[in-house]
C-alpha atoms as a PDB file:
ATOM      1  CA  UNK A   1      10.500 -77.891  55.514  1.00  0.00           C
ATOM      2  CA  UNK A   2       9.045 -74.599  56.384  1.00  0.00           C
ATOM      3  CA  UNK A   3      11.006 -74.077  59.056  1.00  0.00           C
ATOM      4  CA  UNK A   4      14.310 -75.277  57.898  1.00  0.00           C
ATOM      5  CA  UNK A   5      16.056 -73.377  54.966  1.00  0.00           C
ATOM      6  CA  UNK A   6      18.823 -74.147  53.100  1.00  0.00           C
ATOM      7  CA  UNK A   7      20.611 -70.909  54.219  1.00  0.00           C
ATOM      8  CA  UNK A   8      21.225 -72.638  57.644  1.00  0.00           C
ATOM      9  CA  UNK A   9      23.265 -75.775  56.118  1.00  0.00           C
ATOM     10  CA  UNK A  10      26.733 -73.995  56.488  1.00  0.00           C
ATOM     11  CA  UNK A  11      25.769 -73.227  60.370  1.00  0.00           C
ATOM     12  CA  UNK A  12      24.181 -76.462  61.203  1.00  0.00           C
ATOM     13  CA  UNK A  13      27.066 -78.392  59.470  1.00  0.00           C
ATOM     14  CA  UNK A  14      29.478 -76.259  60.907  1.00  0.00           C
ATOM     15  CA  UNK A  15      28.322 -76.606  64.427  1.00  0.00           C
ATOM     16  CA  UNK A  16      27.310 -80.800  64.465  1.00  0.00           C
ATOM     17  CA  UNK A  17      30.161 -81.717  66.390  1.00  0.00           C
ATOM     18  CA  UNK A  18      29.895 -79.919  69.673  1.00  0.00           C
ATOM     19  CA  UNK A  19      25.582 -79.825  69.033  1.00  0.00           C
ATOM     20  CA  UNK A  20      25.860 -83.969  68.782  1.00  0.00           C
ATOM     21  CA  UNK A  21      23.726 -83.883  65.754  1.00  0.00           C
ATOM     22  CA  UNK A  22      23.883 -85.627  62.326  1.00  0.00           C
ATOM     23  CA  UNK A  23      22.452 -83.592  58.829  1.00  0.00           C
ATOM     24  CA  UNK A  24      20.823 -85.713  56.656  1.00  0.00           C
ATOM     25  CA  UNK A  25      19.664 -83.929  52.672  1.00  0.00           C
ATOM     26  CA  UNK A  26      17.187 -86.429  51.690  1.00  0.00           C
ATOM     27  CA  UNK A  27      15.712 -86.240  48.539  1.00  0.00           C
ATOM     28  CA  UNK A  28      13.257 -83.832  49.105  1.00  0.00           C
ATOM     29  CA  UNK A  29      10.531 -81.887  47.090  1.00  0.00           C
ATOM     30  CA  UNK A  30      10.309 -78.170  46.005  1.00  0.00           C
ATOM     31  CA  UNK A  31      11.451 -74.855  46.990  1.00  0.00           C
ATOM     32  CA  UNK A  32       8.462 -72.212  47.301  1.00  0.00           C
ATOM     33  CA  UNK A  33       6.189 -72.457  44.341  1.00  0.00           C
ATOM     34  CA  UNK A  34       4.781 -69.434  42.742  1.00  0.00           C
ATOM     35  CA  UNK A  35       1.181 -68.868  41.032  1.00  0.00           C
ATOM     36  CA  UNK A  36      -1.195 -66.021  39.384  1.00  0.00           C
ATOM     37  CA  UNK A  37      -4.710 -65.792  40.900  1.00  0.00           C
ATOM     38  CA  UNK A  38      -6.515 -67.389  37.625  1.00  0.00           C
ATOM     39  CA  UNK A  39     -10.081 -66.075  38.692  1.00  0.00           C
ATOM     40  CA  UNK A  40      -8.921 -62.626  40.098  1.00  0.00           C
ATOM     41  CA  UNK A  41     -11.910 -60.498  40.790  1.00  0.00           C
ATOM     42  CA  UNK A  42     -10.269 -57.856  38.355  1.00  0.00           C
ATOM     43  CA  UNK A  43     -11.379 -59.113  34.413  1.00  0.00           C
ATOM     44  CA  UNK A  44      -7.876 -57.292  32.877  1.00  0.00           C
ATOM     45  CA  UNK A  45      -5.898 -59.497  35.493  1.00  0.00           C
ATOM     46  CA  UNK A  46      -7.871 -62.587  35.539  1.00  0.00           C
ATOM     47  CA  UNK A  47      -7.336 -62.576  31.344  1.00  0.00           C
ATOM     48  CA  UNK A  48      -4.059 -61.797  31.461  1.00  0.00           C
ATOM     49  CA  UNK A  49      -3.003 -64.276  34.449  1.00  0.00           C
ATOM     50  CA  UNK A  50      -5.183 -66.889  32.711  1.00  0.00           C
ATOM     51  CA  UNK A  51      -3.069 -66.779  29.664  1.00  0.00           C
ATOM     52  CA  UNK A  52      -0.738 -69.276  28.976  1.00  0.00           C
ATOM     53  CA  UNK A  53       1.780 -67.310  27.223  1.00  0.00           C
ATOM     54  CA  UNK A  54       1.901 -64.898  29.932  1.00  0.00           C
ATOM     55  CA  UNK A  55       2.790 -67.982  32.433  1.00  0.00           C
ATOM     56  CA  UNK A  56       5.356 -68.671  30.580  1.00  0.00           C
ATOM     57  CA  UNK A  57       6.693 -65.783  29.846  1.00  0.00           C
ATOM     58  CA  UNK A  58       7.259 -65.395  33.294  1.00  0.00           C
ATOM     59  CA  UNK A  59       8.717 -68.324  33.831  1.00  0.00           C
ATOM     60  CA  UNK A  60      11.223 -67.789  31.335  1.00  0.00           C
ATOM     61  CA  UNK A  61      12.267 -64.686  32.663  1.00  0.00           C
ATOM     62  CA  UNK A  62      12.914 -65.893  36.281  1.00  0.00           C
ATOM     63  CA  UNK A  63      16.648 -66.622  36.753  1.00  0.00           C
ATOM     64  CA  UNK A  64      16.557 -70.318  38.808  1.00  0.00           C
ATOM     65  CA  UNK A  65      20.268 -70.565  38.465  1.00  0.00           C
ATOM     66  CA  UNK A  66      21.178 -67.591  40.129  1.00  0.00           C
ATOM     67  CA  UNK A  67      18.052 -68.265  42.856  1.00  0.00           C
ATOM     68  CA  UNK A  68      19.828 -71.929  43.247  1.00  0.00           C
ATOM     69  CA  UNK A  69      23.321 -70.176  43.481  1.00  0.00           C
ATOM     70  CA  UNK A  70      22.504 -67.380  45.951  1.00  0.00           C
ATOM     71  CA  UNK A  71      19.635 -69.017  48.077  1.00  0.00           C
ATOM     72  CA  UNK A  72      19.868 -72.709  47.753  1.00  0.00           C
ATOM     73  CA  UNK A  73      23.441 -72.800  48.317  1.00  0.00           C
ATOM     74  CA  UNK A  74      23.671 -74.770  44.847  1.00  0.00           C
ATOM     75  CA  UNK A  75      22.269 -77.728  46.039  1.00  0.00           C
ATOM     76  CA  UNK A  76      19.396 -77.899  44.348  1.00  0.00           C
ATOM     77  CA  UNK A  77      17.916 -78.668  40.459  1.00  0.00           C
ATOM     78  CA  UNK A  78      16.189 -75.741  38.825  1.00  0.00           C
ATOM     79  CA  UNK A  79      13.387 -76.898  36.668  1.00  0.00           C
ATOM     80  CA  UNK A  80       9.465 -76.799  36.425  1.00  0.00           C
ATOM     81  CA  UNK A  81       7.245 -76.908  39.370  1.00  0.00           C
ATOM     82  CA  UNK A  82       7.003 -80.862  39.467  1.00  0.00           C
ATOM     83  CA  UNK A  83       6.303 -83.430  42.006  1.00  0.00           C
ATOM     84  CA  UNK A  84       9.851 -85.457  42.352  1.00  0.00           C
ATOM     85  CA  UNK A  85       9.976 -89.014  41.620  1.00  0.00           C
ATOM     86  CA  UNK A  86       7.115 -89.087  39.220  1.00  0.00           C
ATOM     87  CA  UNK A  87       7.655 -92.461  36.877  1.00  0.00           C
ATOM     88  CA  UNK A  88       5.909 -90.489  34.314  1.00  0.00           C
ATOM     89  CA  UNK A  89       7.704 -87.242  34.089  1.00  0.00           C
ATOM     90  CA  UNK A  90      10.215 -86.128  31.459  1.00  0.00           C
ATOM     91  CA  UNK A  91      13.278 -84.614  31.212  1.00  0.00           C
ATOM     92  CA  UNK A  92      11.130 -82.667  28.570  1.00  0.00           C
ATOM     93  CA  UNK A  93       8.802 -82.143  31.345  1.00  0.00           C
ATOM     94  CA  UNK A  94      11.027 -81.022  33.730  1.00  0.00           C
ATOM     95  CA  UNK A  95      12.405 -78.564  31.916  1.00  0.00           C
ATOM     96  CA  UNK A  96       9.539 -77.368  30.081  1.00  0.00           C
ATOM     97  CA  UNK A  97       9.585 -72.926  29.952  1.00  0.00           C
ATOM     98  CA  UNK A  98      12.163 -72.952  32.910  1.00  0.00           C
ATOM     99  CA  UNK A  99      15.012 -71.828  31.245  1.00  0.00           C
ATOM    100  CA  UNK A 100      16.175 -68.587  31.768  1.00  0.00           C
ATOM    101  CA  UNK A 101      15.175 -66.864  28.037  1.00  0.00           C
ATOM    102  CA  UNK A 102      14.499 -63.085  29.194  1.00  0.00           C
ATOM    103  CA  UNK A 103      14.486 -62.656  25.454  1.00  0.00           C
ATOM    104  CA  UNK A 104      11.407 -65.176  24.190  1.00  0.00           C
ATOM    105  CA  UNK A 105       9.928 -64.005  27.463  1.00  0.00           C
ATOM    106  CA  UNK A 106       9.819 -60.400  26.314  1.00  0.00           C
ATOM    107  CA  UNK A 107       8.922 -61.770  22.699  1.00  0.00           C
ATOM    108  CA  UNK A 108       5.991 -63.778  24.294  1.00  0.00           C
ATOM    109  CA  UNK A 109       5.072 -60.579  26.250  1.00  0.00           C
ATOM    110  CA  UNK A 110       4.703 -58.567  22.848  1.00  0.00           C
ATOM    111  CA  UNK A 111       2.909 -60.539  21.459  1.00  0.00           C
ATOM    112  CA  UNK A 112       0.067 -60.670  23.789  1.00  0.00           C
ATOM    113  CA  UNK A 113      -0.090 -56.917  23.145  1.00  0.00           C
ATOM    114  CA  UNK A 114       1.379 -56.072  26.804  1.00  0.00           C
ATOM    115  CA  UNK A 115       3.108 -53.066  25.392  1.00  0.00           C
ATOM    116  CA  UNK A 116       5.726 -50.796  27.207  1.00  0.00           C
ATOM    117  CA  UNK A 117       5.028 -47.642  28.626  1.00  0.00           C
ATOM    118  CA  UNK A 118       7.194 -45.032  28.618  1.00  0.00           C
ATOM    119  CA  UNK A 119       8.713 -45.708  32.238  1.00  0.00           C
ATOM    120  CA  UNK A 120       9.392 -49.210  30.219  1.00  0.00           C
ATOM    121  CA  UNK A 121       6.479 -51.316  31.985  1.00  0.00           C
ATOM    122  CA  UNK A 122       4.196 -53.550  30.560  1.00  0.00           C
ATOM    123  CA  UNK A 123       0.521 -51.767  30.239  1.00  0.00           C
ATOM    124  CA  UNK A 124      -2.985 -53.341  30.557  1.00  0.00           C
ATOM    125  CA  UNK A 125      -5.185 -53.112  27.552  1.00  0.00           C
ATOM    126  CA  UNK A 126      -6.958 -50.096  29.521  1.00  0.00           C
ATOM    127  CA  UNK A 127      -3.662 -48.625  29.105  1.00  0.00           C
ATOM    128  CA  UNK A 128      -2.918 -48.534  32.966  1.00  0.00           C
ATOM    129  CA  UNK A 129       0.382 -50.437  33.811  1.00  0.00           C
ATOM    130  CA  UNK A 130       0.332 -54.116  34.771  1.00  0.00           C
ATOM    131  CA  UNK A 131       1.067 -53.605  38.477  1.00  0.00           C
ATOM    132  CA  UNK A 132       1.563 -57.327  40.225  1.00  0.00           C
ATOM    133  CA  UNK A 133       0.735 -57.204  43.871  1.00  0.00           C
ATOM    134  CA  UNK A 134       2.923 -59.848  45.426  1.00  0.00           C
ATOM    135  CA  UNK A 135       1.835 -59.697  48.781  1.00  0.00           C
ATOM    136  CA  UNK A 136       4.019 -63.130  50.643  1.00  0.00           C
ATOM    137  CA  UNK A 137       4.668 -65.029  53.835  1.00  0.00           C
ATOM    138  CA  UNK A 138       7.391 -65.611  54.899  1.00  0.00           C
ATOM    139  CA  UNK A 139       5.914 -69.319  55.754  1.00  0.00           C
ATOM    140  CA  UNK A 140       5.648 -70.076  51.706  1.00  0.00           C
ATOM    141  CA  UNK A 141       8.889 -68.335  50.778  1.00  0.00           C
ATOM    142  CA  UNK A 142      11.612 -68.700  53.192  1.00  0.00           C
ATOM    143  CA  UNK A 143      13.038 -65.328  52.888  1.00  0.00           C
ATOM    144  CA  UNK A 144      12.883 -62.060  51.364  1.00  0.00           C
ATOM    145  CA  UNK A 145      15.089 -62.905  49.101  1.00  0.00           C
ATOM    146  CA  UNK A 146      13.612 -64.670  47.079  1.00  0.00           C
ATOM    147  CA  UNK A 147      10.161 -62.506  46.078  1.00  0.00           C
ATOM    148  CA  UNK A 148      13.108 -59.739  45.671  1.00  0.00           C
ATOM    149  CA  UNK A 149      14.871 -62.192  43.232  1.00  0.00           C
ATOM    150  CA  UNK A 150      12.531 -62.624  41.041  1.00  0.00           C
ATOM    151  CA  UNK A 151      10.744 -59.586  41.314  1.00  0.00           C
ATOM    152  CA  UNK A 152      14.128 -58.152  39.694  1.00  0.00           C
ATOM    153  CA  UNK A 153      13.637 -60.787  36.981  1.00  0.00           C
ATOM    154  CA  UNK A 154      10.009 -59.958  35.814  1.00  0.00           C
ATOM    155  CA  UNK A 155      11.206 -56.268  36.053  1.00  0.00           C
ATOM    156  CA  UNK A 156      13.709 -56.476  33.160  1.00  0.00           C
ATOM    157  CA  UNK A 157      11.170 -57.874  31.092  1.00  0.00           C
ATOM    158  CA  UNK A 158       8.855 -54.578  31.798  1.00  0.00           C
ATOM    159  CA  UNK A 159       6.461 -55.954  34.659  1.00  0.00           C
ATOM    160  CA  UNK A 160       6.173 -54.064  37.634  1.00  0.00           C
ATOM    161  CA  UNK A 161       5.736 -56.018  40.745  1.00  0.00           C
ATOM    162  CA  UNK A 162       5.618 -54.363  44.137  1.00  0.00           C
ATOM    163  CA  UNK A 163       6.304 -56.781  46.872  1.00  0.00           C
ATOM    164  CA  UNK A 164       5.261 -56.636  50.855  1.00  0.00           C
ATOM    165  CA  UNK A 165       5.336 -58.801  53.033  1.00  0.00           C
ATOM    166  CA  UNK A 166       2.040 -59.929  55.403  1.00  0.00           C
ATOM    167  CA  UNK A 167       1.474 -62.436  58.149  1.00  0.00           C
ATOM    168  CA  UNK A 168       0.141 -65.555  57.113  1.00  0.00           C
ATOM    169  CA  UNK A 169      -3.136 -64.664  58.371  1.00  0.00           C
ATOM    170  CA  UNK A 170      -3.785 -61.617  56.148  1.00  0.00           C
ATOM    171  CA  UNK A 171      -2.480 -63.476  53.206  1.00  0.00           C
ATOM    172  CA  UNK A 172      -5.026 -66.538  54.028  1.00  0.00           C
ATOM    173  CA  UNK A 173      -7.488 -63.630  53.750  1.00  0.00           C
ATOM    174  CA  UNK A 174      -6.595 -62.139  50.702  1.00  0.00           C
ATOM    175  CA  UNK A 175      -7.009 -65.547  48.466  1.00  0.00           C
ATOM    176  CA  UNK A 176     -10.407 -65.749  50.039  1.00  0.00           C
ATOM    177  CA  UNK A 177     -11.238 -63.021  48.797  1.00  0.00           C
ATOM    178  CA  UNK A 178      -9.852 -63.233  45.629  1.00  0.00           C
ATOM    179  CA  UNK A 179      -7.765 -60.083  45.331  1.00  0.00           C
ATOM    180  CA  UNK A 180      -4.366 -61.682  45.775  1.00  0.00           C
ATOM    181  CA  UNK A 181      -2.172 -61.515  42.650  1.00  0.00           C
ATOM    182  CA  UNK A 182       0.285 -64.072  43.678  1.00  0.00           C
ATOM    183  CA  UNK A 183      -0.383 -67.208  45.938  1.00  0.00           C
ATOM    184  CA  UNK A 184       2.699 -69.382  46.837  1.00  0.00           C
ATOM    185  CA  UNK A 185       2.614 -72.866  47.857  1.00  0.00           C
ATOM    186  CA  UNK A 186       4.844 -75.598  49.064  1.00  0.00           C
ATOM    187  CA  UNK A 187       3.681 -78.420  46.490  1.00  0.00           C
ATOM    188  CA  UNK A 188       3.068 -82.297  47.838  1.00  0.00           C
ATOM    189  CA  UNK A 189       6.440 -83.540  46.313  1.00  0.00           C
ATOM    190  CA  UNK A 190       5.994 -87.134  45.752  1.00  0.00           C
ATOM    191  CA  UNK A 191       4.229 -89.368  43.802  1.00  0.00           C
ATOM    192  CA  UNK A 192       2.310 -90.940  45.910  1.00  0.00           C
ATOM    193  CA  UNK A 193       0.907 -87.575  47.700  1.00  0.00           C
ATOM    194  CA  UNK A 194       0.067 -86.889  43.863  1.00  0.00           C
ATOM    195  CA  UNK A 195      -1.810 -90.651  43.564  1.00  0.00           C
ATOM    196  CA  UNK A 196      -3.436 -90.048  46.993  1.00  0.00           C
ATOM    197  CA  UNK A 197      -4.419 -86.193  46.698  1.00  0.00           C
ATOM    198  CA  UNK A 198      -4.960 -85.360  42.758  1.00  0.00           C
ATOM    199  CA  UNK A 199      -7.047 -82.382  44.060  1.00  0.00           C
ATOM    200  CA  UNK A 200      -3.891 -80.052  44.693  1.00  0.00           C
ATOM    201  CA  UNK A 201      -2.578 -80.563  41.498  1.00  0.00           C
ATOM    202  CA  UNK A 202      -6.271 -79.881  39.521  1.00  0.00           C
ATOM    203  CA  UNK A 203      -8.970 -76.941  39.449  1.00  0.00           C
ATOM    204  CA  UNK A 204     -10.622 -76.023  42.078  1.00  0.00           C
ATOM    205  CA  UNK A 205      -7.005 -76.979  44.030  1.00  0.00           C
ATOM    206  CA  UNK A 206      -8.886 -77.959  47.113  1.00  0.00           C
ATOM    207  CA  UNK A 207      -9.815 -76.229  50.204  1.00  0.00           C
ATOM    208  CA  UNK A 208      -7.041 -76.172  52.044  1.00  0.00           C
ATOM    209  CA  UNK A 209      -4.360 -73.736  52.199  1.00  0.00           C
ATOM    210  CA  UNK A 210      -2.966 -71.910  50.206  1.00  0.00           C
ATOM    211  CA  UNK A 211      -6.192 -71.533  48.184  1.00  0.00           C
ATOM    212  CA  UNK A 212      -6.371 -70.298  44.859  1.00  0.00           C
ATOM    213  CA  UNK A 213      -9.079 -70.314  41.844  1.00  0.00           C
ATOM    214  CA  UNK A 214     -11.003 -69.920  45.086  1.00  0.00           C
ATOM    215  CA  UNK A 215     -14.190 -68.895  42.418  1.00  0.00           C
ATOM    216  CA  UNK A 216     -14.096 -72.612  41.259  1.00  0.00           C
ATOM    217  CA  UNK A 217     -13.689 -73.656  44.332  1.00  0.00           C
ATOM    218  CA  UNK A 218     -16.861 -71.980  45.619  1.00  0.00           C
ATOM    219  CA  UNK A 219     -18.840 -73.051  42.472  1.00  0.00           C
ATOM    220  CA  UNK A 220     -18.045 -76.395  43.240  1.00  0.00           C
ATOM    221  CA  UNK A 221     -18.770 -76.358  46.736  1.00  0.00           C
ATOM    222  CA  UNK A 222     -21.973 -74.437  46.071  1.00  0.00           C
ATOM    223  CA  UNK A 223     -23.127 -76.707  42.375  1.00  0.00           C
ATOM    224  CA  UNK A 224     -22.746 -73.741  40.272  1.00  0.00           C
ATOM    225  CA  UNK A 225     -24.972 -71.335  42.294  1.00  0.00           C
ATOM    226  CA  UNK A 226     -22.019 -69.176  43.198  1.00  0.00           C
ATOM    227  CA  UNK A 227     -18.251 -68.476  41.911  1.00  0.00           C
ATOM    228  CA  UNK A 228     -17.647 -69.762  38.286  1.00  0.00           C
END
């Protein structure tokens, strides 16, 4: 799934005949997921990532139908970051803060006293701006395309997010060290991978990568001498 984006359908389809191939779209799980560093080293970021409204004010401001339209050749379902299949899971669930509502997420934003500057970005309560470091792979996001995307998004709300890319390696090392903004994931996307590994969907996350809320994840490993 890493490997294989959506963006090569029209080729692949086009060219089964003389290849000798069939294309199968199996139910499958999610695009690249997207998540704030909860325990960033940096207090003003770790507060303000940690915040729920923040989350989803974010989320709200992130266009999924035009991401579906221009990336996922409109095949797929934009909703919440969910497992697929779950028994349990609403349609209230599913579509929980992923509507695109650039006003309630600017609303949301106010409110949590991220004010705009006067180059119209959101500013810190140390009066600095809110600068998002979105450092990706292109293993955990398929193209540039889509950090682009949604940067645009969270920038007509008033947060500045500068994006570059990194190997895999480097970004690896920046959640280990707990200065990366931004970790993306691909998300086990059935039910039973959620039955049989619980620990990627609840704090610490786990161990393996992508890692993030890596200082729970070292208090835990350590029994509370280090991390938080």
């Amino acid at each position: 799934s890493q490997n294989m984006p959506l963006d090569l359908y029209p080729l692949l389809q086009k060219s089964q005949d003389e290849g000798n191939y069939n294309i199968q779209l199996p139910i499958t799980g999610l695009g690249p997921v997207l998540f704030f560093n909860k325990t960033h080293k940096d207090r003003i970021k770790k507060r303000i990532y940690g915040t729920p409204e923040f989350n989803f004010a974010v989320s709200l401001a992130i266009n999924r139908h035009r991401l579906n339209q221009d990336l996922f050749l409109n095949l797929c379902q934009p909703q919440q970051a969910l497992p697929q299949n779950l028994s349990f899971a609403t349609e209230a669930d599913k579509t929980f803060m992923a509507q695109y509502n650039p006003e309630k997420a600017n609303q949301l934003l106010d409110e949590m006293g991220l004010k705009k500057g006067p180059e119209g970005y959101r500013l810190r309560p140390d009066g600095k701006v809110l600068t998002i470091n979105w450092e990706y792979s292109l293993q955990y996001v398929w193209s540039h395309d889509l950090p682009r995307y949604i940067a645009q998004d969270l920038g007509a709300v008033g947060l500045k997010v500068n994006l570059r890319e990194v190997a895999t390696v480097v970004a690896r090392e920046k959640q280990l060290s707990n200065g990366n903004d931004i970790t993306n994931e691909w998300v086990a996307p059935f039910e039973p991978t959620l039955f049989a590994s619980p620990n990627t969907f609840m704090p610490p996350y786990g161990t393996a990568y992508p890692v993030t809320g890596i200082a729970w994840w070292q208090w835990k490993l350590s029994r509370g001498t280090t991390g938080e």
